[in-house]
PDB file of N, CA and C in Angstrom:
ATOM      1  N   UNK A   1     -26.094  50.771 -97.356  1.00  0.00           N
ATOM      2  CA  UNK A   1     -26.890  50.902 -98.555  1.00  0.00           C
ATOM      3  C   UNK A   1     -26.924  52.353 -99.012  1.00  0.00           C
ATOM      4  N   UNK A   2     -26.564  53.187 -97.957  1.00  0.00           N
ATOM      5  CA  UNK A   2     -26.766  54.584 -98.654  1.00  0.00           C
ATOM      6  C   UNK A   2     -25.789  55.164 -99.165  1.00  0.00           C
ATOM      7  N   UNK A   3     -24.614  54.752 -98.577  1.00  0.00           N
ATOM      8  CA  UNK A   3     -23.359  54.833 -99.555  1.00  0.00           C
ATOM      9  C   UNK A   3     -23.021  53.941-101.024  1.00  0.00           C
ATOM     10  N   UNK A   4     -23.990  53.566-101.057  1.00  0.00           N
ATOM     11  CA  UNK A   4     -24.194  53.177-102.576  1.00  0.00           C
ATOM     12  C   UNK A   4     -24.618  54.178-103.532  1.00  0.00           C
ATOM     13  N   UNK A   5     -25.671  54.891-102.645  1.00  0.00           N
ATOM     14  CA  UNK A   5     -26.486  55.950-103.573  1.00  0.00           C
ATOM     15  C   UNK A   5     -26.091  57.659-103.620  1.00  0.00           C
ATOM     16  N   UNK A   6     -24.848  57.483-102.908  1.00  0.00           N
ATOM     17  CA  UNK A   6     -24.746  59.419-102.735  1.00  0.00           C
ATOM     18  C   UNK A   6     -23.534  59.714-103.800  1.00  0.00           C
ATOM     19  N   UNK A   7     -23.984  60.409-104.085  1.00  0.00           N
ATOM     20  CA  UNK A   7     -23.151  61.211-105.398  1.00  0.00           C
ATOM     21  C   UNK A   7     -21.131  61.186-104.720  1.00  0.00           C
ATOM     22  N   UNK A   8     -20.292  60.673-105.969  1.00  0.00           N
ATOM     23  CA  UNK A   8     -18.838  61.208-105.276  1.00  0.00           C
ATOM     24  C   UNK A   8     -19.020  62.363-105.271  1.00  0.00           C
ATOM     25  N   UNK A   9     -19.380  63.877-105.487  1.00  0.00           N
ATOM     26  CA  UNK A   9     -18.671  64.330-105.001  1.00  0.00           C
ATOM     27  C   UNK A   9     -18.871  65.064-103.073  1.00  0.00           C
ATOM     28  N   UNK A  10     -19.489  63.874-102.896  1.00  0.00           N
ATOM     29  CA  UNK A  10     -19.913  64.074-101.317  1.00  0.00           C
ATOM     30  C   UNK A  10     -18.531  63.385-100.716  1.00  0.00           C
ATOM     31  N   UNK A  11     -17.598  62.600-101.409  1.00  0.00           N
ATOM     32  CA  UNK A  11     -16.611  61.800-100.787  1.00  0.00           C
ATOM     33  C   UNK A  11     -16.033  62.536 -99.864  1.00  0.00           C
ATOM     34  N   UNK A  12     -15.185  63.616-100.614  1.00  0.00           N
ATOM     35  CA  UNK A  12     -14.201  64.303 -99.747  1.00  0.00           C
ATOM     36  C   UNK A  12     -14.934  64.819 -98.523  1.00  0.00           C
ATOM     37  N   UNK A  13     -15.667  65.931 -98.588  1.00  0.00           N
ATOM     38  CA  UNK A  13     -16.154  66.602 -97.282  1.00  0.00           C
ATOM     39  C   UNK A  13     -16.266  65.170 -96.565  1.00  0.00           C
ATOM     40  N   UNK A  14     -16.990  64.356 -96.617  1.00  0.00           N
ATOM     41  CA  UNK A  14     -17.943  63.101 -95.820  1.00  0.00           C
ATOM     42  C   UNK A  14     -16.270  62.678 -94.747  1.00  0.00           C
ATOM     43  N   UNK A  15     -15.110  62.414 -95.933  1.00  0.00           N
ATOM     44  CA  UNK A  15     -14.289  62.194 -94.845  1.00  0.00           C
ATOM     45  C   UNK A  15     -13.819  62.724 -94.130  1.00  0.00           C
ATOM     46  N   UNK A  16     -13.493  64.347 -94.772  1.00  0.00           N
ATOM     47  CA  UNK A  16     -12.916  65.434 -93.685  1.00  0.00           C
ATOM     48  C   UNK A  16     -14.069  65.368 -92.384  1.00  0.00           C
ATOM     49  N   UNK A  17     -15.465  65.411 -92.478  1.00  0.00           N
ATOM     50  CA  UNK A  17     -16.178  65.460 -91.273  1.00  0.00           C
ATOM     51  C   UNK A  17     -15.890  64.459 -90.294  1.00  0.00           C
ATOM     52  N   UNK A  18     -16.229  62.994 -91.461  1.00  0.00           N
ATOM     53  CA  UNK A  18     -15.646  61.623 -90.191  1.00  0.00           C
ATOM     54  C   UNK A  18     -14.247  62.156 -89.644  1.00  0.00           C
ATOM     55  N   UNK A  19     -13.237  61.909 -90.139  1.00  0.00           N
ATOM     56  CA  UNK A  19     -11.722  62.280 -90.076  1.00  0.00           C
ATOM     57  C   UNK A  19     -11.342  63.347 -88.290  1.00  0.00           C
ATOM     58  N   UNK A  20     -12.328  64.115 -88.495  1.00  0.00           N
ATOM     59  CA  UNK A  20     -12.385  65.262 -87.702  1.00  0.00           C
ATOM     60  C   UNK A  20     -13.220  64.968 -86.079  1.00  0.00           C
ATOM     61  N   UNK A  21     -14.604  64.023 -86.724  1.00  0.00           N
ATOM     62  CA  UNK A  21     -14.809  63.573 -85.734  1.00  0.00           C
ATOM     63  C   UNK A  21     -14.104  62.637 -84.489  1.00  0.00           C
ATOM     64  N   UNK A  22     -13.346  61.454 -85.417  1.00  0.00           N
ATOM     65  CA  UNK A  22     -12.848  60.558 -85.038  1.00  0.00           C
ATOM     66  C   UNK A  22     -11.291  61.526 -84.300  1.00  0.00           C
ATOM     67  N   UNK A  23     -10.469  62.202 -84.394  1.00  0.00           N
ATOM     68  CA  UNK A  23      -9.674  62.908 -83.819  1.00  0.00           C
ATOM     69  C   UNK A  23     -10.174  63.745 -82.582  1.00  0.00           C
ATOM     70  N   UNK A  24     -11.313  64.573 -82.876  1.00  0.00           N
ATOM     71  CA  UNK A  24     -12.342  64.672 -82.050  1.00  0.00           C
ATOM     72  C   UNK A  24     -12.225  64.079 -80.642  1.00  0.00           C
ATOM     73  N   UNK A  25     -12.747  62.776 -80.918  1.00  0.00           N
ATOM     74  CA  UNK A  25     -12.904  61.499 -80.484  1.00  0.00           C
ATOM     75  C   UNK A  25     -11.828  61.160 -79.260  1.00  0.00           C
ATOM     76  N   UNK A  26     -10.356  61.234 -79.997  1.00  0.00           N
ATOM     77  CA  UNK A  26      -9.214  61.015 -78.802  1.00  0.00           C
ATOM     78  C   UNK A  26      -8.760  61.757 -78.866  1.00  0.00           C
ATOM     79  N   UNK A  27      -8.661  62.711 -79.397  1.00  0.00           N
ATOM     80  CA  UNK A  27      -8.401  64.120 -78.034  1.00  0.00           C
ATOM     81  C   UNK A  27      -8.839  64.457 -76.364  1.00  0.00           C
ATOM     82  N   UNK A  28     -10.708  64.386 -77.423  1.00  0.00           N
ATOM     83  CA  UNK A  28     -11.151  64.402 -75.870  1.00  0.00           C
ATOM     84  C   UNK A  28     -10.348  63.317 -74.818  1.00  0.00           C
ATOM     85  N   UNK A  29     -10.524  62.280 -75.201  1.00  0.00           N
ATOM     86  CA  UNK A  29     -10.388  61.118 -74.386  1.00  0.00           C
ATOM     87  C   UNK A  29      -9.176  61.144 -73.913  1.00  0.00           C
ATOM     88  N   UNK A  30      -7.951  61.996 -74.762  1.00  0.00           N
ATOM     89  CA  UNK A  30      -6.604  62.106 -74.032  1.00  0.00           C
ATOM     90  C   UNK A  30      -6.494  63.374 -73.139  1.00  0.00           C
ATOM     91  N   UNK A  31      -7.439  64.166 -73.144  1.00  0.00           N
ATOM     92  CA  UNK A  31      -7.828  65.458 -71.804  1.00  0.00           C
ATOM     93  C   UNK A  31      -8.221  64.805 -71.100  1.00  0.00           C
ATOM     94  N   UNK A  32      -9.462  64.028 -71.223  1.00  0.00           N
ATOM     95  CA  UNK A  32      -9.907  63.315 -69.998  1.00  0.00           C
ATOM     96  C   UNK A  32      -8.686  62.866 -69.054  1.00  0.00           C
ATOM     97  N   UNK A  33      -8.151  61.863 -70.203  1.00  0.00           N
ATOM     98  CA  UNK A  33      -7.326  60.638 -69.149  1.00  0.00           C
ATOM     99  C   UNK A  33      -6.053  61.301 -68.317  1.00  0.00           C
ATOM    100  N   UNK A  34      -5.679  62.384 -69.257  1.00  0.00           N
ATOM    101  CA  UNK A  34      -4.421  63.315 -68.799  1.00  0.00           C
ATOM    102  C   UNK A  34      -4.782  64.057 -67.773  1.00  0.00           C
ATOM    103  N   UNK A  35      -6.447  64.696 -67.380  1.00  0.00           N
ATOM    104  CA  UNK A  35      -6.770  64.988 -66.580  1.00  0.00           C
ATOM    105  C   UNK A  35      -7.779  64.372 -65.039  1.00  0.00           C
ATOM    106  N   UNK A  36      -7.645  63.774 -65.569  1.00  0.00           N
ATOM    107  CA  UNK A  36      -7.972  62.360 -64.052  1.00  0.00           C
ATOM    108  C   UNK A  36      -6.263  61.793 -63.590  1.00  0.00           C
ATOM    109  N   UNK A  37      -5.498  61.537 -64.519  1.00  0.00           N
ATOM    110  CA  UNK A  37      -4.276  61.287 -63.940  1.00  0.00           C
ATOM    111  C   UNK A  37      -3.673  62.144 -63.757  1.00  0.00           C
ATOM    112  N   UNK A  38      -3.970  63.517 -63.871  1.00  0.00           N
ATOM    113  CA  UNK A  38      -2.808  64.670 -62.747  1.00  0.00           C
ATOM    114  C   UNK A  38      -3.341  64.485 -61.059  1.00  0.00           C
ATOM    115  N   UNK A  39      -4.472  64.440 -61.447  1.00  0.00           N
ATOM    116  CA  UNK A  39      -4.797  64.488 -59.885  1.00  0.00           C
ATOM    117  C   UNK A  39      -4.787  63.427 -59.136  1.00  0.00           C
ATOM    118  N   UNK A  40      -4.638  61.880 -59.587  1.00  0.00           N
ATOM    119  CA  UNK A  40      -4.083  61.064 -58.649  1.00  0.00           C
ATOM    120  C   UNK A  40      -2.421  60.863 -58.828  1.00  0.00           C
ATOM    121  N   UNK A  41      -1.613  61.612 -59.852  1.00  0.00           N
ATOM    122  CA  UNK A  41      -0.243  61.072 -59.674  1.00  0.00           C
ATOM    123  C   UNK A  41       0.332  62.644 -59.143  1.00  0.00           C
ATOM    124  N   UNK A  42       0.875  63.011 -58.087  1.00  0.00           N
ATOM    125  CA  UNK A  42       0.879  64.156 -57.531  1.00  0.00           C
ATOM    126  C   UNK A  42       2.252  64.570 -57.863  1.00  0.00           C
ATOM    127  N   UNK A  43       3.230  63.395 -58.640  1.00  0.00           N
ATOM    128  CA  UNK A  43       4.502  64.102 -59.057  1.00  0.00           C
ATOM    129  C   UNK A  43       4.101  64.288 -60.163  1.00  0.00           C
ATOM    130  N   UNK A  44       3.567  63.935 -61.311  1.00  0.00           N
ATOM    131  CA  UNK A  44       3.139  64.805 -62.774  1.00  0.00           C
ATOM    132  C   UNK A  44       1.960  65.254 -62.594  1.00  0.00           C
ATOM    133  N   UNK A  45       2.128  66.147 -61.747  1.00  0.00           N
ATOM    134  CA  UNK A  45       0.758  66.973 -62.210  1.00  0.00           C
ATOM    135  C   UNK A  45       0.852  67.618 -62.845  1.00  0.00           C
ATOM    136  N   UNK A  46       2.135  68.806 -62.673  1.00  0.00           N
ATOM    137  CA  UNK A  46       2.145  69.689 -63.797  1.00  0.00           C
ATOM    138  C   UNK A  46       2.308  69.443 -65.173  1.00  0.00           C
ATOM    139  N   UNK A  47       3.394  68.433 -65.473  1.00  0.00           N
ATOM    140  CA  UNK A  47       3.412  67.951 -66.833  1.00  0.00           C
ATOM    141  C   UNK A  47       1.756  67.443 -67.170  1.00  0.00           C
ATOM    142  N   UNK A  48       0.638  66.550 -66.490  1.00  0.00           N
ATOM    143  CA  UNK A  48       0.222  65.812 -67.095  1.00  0.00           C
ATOM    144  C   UNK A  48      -1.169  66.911 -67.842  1.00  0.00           C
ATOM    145  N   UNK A  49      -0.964  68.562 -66.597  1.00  0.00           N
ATOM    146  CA  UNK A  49      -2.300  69.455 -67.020  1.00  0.00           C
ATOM    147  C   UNK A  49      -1.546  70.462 -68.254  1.00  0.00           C
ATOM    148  N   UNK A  50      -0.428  70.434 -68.580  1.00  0.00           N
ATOM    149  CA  UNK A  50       0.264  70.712 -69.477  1.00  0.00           C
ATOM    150  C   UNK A  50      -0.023  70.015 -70.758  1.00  0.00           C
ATOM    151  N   UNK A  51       0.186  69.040 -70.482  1.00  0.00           N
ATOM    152  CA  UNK A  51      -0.492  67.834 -71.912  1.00  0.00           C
ATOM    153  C   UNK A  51      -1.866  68.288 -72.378  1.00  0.00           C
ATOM    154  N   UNK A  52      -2.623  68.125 -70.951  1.00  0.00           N
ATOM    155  CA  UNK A  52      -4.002  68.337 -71.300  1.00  0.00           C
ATOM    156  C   UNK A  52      -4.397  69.373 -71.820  1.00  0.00           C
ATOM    157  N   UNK A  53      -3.468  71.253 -71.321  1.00  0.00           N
ATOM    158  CA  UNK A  53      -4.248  71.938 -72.038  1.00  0.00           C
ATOM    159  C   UNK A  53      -3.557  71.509 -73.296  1.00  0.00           C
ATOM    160  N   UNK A  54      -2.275  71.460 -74.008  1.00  0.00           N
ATOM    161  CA  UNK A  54      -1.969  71.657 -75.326  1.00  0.00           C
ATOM    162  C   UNK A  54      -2.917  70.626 -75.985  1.00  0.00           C
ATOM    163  N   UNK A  55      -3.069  69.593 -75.631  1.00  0.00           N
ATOM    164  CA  UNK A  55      -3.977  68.662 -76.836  1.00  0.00           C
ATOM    165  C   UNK A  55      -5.232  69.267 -76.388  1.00  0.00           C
ATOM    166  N   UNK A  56      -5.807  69.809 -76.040  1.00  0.00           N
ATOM    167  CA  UNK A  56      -6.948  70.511 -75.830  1.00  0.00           C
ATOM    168  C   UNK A  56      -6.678  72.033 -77.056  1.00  0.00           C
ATOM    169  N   UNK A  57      -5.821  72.325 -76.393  1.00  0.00           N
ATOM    170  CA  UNK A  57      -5.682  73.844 -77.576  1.00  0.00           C
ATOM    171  C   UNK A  57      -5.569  73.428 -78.981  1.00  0.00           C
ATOM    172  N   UNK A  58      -4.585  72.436 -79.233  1.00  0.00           N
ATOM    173  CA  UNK A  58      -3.521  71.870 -80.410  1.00  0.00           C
ATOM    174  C   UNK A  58      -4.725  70.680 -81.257  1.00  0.00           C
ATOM    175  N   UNK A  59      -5.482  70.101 -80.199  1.00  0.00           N
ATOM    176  CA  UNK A  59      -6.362  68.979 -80.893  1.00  0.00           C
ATOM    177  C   UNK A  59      -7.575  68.924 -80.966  1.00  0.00           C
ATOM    178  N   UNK A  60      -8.280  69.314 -79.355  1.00  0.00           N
ATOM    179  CA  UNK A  60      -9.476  69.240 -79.879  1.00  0.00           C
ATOM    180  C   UNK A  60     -10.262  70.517 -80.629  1.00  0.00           C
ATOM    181  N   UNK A  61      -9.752  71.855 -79.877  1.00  0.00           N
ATOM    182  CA  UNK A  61     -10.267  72.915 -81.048  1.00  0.00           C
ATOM    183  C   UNK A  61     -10.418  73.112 -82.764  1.00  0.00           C
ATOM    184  N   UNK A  62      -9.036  72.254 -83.177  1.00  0.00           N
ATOM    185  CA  UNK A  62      -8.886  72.454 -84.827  1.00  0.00           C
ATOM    186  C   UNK A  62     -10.097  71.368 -85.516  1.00  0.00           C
ATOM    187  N   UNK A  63      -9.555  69.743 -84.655  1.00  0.00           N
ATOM    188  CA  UNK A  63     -10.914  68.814 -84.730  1.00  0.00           C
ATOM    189  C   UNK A  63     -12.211  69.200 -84.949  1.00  0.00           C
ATOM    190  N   UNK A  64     -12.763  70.198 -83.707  1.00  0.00           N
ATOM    191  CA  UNK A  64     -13.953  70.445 -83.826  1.00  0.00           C
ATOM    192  C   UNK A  64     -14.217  71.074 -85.359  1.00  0.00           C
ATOM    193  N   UNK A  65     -13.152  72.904 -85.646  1.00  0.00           N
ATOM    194  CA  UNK A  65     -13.824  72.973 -86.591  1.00  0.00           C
ATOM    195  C   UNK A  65     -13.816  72.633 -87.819  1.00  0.00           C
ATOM    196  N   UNK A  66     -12.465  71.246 -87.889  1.00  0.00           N
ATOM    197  CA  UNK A  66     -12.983  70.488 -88.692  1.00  0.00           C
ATOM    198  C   UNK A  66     -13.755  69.539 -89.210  1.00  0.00           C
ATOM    199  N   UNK A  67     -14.571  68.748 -88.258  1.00  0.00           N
ATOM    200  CA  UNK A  67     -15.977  68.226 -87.960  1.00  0.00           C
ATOM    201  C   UNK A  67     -16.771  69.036 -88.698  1.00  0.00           C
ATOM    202  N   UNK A  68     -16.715  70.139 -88.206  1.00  0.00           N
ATOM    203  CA  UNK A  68     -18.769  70.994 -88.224  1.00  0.00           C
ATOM    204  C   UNK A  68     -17.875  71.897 -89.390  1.00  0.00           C
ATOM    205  N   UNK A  69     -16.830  72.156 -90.083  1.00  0.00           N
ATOM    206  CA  UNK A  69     -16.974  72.216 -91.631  1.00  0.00           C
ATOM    207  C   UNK A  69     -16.761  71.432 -92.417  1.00  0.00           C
ATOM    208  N   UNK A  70     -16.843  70.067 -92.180  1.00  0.00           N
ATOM    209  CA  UNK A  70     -17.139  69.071 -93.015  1.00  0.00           C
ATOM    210  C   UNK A  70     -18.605  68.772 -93.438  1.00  0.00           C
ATOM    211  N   UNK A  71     -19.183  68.724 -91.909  1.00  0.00           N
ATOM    212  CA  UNK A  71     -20.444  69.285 -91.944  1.00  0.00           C
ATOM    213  C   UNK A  71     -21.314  69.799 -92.855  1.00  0.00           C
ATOM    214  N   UNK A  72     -20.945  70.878 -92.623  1.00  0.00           N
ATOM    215  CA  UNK A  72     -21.412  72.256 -92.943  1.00  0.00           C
ATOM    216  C   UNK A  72     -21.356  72.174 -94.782  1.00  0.00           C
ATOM    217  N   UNK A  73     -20.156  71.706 -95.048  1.00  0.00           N
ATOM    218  CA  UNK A  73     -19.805  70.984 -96.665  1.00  0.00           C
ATOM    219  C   UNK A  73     -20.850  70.378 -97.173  1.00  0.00           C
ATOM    220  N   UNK A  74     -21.103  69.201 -96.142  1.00  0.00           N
ATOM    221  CA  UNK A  74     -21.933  68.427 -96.773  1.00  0.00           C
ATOM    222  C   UNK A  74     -23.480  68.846 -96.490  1.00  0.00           C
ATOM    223  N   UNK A  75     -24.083  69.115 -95.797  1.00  0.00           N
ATOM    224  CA  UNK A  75     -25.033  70.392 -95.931  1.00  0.00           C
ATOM    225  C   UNK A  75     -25.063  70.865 -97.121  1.00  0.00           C
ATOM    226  N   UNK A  76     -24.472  71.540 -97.785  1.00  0.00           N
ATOM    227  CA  UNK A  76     -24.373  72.436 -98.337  1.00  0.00           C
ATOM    228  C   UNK A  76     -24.738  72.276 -99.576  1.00  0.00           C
ATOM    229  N   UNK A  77     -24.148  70.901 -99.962  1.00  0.00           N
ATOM    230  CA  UNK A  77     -23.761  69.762-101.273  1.00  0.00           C
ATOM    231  C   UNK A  77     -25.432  69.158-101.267  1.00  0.00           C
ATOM    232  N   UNK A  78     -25.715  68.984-100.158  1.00  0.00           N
ATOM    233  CA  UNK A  78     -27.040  68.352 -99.878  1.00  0.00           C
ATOM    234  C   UNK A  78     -28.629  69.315-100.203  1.00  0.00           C
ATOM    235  N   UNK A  79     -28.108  69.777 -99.608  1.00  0.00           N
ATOM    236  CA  UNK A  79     -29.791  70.870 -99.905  1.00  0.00           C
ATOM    237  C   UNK A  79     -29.194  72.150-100.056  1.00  0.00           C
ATOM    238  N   UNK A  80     -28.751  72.154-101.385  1.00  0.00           N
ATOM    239  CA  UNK A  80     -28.011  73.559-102.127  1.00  0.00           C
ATOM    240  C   UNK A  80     -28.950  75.250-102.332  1.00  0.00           C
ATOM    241  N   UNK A  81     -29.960  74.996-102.554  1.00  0.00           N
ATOM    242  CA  UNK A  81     -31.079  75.852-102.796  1.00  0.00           C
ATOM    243  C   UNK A  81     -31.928  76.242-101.812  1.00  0.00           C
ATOM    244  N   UNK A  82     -31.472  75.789-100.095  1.00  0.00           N
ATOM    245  CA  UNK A  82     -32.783  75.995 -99.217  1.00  0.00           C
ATOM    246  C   UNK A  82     -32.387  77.110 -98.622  1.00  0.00           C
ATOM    247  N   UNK A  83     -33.559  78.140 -98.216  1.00  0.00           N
ATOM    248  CA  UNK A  83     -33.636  79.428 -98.492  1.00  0.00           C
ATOM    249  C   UNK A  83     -32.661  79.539 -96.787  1.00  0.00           C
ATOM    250  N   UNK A  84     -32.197  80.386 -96.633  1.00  0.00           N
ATOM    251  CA  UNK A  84     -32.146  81.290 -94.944  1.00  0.00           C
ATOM    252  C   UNK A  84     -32.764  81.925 -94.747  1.00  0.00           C
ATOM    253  N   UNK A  85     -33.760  81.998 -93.403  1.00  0.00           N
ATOM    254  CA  UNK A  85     -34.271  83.020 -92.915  1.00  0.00           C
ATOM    255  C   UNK A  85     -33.543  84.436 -92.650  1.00  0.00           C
ATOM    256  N   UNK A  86     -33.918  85.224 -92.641  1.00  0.00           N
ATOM    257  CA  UNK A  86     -33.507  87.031 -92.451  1.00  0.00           C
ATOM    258  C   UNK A  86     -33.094  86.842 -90.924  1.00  0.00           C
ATOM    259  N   UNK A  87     -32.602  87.643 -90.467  1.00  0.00           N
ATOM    260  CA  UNK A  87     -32.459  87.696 -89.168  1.00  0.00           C
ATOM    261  C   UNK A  87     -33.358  88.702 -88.597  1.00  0.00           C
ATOM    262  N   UNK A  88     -34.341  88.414 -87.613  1.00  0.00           N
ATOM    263  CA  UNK A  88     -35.495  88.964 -87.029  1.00  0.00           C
ATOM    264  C   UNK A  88     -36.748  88.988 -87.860  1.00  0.00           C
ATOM    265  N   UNK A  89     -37.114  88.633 -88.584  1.00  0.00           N
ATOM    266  CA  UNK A  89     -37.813  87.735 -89.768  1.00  0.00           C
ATOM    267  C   UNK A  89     -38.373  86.560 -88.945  1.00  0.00           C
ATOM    268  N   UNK A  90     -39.549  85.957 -88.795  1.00  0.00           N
ATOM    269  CA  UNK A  90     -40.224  85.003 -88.021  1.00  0.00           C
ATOM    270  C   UNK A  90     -40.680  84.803 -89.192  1.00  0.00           C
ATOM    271  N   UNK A  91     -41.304  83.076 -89.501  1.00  0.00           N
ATOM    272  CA  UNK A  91     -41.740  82.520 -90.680  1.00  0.00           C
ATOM    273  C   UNK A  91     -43.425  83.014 -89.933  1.00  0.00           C
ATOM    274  N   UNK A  92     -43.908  83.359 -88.978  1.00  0.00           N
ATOM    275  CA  UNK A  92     -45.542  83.833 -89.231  1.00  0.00           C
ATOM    276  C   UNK A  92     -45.561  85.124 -89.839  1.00  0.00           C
ATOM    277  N   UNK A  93     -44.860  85.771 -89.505  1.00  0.00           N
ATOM    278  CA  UNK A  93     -44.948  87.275 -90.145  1.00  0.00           C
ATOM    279  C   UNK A  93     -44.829  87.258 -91.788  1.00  0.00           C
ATOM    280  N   UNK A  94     -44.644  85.941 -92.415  1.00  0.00           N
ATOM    281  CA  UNK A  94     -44.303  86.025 -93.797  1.00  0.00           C
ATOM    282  C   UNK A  94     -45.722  85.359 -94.272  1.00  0.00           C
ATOM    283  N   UNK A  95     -46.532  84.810 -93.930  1.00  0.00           N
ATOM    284  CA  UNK A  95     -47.552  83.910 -93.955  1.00  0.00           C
ATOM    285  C   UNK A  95     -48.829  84.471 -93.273  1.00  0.00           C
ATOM    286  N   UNK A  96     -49.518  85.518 -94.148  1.00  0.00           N
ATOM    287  CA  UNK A  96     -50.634  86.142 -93.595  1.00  0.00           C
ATOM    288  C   UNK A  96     -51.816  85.182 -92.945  1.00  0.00           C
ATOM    289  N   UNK A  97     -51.883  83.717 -93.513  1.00  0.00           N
ATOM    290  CA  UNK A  97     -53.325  82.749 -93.414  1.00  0.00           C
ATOM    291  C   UNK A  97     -52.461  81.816 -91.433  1.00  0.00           C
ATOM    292  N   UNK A  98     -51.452  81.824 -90.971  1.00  0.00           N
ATOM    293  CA  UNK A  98     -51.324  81.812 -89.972  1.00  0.00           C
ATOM    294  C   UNK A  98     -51.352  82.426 -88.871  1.00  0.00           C
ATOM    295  N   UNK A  99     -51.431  81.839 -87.383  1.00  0.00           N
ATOM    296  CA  UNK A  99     -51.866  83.030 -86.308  1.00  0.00           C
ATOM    297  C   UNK A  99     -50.542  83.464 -86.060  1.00  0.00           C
ATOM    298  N   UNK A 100     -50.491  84.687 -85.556  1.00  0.00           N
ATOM    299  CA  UNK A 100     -49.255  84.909 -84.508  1.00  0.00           C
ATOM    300  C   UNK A 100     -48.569  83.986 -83.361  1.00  0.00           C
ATOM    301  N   UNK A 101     -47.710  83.771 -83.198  1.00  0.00           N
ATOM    302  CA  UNK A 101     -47.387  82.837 -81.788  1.00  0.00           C
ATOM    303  C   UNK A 101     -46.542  84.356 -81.343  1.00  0.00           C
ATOM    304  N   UNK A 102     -46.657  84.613 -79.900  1.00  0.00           N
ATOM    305  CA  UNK A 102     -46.063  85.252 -79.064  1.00  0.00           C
ATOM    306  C   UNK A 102     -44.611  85.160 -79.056  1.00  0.00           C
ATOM    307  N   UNK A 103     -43.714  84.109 -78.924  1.00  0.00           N
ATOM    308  CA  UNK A 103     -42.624  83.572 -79.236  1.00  0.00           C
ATOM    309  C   UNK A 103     -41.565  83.745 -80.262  1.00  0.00           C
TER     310      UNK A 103
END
């Protein structure tokens, strides 16, 4: 139902994030499996931790940051106007009628 109601131009990012996740997704799962099967098949081991790092370097790194800037897209598209805090800036120090928290 809510993809009835969100504006196109949320389309693109929405899929690059899914898209990214879902690759995401079996990458990991082909490190995993590549790395549980080096260590019980003792003649590919080296090939099979070879696999694992490159789809680890090659798949899941680019995946990720294409996930969390799809993300980050749609964020963006979503609540366009919401402010950032300063860095070292605490929201009590801006708000005289609240107490201090220590924290």
């Amino acid at each position: 139902m809510l993809a009835l109601i969100r504006p196109d131009s949320w389309n693109f990012p929405l899929f690059l994030h899914i898209l990214g996740a879902t690759v995401l997704f079996g990458t990991v799962a082909t490190v995993a499996i590549a790395g549980f099967a080096s260590r019980s098949h003792a003649g590919y081991e080296q090939l099979l931790a070879r696999v694992a790092g490159r789809t680890f370097l090659f798949g899941v790194i680019p995946s990720f940051i294409l996930m969390r800037a799809g993300a980050q897209w749609i964020v963006g598209k979503e609540f366009p106007a919401t402010p950032r805090p300063r860095a070292g800036s605490t929201s009590a120090s801006s708000s005289p009628s609240r107490a201090r928290c220590c924290c």
